[in-house]
N, C-alpha and C. Protein backbone atom coordinates (compact mmCIF):
# COMPACT_ATOMS: atom_id res chain seq x y z
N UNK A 1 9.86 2.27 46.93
CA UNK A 1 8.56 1.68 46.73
C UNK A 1 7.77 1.70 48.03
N UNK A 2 8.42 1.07 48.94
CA UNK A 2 7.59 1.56 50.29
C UNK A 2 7.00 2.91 50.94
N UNK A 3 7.89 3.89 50.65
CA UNK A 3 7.48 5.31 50.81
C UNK A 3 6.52 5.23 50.12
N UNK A 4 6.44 5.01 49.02
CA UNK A 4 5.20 5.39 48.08
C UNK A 4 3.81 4.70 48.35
N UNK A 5 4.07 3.75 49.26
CA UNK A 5 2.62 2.64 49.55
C UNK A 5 2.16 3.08 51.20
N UNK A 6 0.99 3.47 50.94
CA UNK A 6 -0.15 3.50 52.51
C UNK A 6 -1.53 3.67 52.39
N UNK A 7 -1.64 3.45 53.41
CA UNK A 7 -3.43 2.77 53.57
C UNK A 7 -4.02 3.63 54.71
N UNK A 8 -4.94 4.76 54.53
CA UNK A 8 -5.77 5.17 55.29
C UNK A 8 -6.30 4.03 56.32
N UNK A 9 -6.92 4.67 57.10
CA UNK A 9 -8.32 3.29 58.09
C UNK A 9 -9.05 2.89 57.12
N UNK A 10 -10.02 3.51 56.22
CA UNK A 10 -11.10 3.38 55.46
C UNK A 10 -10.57 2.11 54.11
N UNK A 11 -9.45 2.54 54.27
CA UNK A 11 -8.32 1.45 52.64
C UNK A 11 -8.00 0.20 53.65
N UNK A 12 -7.35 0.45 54.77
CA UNK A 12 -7.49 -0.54 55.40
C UNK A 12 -8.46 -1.43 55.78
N UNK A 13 -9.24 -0.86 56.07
CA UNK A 13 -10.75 -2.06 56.42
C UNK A 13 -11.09 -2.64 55.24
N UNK A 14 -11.22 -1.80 54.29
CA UNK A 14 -11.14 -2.53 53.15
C UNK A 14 -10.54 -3.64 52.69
N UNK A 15 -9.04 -3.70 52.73
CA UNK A 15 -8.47 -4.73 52.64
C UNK A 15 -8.99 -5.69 53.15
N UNK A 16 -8.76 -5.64 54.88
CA UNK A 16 -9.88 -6.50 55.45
C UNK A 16 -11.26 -7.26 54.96
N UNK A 17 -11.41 -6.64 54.65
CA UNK A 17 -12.87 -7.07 54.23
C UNK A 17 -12.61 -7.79 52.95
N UNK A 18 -11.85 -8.11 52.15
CA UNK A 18 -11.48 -8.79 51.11
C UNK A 18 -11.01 -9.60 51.38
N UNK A 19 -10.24 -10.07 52.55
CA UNK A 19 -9.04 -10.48 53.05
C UNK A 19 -9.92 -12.23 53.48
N UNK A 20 -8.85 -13.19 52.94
CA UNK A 20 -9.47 -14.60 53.36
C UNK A 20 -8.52 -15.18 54.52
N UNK A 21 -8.92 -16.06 55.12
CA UNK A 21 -8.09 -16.81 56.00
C UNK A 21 -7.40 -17.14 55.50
N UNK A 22 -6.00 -17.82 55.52
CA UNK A 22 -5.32 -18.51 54.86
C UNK A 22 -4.92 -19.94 55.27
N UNK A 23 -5.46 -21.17 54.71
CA UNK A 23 -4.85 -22.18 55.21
C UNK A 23 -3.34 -22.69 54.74
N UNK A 24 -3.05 -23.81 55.57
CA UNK A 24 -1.63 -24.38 55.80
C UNK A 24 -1.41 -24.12 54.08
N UNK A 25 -0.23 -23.74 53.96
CA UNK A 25 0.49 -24.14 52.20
C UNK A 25 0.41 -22.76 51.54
N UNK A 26 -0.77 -21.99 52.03
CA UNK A 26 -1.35 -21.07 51.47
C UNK A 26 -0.32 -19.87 51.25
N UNK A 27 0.03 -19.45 52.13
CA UNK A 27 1.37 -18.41 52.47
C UNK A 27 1.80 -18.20 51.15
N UNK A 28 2.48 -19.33 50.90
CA UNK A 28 3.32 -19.23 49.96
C UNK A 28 2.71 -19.19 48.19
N UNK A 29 1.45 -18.79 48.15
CA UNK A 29 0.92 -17.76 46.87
C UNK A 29 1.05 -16.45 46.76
N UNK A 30 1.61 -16.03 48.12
CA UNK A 30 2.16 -14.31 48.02
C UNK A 30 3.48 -14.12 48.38
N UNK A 31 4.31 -12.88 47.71
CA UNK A 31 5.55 -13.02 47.88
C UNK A 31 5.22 -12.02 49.23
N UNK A 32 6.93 -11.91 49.78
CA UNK A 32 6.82 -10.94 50.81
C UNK A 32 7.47 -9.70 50.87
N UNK A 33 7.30 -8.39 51.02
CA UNK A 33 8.13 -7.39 50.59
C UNK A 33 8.32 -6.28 51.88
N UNK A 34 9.31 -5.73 52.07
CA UNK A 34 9.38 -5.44 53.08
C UNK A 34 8.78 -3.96 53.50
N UNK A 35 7.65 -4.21 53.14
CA UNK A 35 6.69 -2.60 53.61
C UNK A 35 5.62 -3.18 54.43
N UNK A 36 5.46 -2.51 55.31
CA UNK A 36 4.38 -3.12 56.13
C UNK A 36 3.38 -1.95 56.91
N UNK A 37 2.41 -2.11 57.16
CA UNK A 37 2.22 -1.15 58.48
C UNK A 37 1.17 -1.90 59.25
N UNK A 38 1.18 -1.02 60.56
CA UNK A 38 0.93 -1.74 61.49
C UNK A 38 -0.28 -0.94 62.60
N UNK A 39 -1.14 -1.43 63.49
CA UNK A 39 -1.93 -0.38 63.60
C UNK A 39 -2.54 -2.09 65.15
N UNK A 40 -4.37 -0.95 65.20
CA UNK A 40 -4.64 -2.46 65.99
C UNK A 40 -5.85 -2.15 65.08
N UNK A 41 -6.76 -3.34 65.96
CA UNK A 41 -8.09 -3.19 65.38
C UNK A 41 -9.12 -3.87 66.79
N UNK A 42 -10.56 -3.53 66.34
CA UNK A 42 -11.17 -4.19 66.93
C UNK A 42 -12.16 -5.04 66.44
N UNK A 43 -12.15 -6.22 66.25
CA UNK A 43 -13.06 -7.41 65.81
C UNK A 43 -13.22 -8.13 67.04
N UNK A 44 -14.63 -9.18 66.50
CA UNK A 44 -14.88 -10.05 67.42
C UNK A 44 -14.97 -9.35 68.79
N UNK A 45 -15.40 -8.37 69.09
CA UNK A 45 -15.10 -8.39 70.73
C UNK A 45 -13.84 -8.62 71.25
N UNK A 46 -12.95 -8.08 70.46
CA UNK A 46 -11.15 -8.20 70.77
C UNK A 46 -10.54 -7.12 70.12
N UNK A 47 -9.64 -7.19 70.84
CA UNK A 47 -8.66 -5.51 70.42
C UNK A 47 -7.28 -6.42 69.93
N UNK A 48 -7.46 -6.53 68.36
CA UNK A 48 -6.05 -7.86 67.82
C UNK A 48 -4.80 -5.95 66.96
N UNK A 49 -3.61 -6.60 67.12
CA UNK A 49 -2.26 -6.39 66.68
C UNK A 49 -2.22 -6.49 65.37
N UNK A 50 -2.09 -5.70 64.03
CA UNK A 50 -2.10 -6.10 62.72
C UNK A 50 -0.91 -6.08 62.38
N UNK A 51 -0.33 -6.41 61.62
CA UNK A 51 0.60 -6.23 60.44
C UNK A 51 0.39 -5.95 58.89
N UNK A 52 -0.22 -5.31 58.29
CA UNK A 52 -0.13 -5.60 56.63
C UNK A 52 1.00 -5.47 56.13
N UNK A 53 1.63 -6.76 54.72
CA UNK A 53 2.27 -6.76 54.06
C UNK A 53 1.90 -6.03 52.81
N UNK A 54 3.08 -5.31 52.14
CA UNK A 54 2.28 -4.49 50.75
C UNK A 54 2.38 -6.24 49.57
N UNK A 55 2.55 -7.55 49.66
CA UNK A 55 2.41 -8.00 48.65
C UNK A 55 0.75 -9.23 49.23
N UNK A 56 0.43 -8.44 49.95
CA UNK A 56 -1.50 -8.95 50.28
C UNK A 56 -1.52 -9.77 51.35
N UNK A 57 -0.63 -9.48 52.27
CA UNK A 57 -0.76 -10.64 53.26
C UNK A 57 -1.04 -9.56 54.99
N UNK A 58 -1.70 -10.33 55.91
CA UNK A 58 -2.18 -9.71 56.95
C UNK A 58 -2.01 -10.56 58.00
N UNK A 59 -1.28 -10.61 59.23
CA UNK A 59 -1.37 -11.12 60.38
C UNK A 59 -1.80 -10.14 61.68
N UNK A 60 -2.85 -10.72 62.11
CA UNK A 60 -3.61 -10.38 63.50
C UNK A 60 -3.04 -11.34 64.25
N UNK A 61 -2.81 -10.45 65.69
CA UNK A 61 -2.50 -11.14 66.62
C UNK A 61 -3.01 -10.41 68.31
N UNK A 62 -3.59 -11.55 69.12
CA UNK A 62 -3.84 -11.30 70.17
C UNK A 62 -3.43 -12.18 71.51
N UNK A 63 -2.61 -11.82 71.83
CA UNK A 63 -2.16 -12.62 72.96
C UNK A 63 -1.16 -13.47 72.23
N UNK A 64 -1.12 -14.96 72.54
CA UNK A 64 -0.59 -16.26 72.16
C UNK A 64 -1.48 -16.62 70.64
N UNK A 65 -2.80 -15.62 70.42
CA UNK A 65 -3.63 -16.22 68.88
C UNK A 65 -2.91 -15.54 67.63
N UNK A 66 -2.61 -15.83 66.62
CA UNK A 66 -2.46 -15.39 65.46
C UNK A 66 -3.70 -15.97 64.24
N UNK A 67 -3.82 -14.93 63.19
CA UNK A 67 -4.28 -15.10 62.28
C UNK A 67 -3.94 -14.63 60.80
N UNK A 68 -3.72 -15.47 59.96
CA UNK A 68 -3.01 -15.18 58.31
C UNK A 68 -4.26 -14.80 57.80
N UNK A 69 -3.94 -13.85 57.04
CA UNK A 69 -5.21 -13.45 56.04
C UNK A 69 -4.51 -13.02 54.49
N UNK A 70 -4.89 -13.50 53.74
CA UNK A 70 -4.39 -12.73 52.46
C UNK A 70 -5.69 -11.84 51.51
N UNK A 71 -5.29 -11.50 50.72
CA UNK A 71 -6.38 -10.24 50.17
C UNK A 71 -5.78 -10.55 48.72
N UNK A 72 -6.67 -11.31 47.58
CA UNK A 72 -5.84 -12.02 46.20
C UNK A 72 -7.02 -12.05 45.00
N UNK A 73 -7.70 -11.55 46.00
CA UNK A 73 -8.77 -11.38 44.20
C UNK A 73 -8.80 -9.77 44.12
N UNK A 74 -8.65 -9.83 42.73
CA UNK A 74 -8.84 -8.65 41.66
C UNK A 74 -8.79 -6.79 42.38
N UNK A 75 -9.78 -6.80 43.42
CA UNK A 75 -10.71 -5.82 44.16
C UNK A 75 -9.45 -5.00 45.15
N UNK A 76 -8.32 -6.12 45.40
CA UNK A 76 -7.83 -6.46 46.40
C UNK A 76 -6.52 -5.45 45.98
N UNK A 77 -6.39 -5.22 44.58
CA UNK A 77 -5.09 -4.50 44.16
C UNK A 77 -5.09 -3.30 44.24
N UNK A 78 -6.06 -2.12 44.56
CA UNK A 78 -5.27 -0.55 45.07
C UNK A 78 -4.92 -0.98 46.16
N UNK A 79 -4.75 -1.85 46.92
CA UNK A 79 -4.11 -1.40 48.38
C UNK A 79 -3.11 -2.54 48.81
N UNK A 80 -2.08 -2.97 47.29
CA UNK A 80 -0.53 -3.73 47.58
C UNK A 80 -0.15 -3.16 46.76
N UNK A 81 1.29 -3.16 46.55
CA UNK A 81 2.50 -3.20 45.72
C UNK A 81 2.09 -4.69 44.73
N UNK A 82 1.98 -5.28 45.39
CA UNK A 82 2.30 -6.57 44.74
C UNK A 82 1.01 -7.35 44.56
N UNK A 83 0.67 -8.48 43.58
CA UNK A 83 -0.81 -8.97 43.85
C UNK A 83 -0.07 -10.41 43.89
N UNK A 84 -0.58 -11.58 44.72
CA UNK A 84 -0.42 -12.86 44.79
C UNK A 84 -0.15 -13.39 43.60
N UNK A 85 1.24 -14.29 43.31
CA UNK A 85 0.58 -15.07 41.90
C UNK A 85 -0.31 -15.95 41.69
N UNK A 86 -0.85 -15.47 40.21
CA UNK A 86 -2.31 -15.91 40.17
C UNK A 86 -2.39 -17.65 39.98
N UNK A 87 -0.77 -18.44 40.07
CA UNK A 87 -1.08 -20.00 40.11
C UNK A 87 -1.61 -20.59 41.23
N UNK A 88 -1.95 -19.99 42.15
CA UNK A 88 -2.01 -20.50 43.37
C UNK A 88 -3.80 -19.83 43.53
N UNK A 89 -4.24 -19.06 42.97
CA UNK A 89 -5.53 -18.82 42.90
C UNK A 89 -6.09 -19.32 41.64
């Protein structure tokens, strides 16, 4: 399943761009699966560390900062394996 899942730049930003913060508790509306990829980016006037998970989850990191992002509405599903369960949305 992982072989079979990847994200151009253009699929990637995308995600991004769908992608919400996630507060405390939140995490745990997406499962976790072990495909990931990894790349950097530049926002904000910062050059942050990504991670994407294929079941919609995203951590940026710069320095000592991290940031959770998940990607869980509808728009959001060509680019996981997996979509959040929908009890938590």
């Amino acid at each position: 399943m992982c072989k079979a899942w990847s994200l151009d730049a253009g699929q990637a930003t995308a995600f991004f761009r769908l992608s919400k913060p996630l507060g405390e508790g939140e995490l745990h509306d997406f499962a976790w699966l072990p495909c990931t990829i990894e790349g950097r980016v530049q926002a904000s006037g910062r050059v942050w560390n990504f991670e994407i998970n294929a079941a919609g989850t995203s951590i940026w990191r710069d320095g000592d900062e991290a940031l959770l992002l998940g990607c869980a509405q509808a728009a959001c599903e060509p680019f996981v394996v997996l979509m959040p369960d929908a009890r938590g949305q």
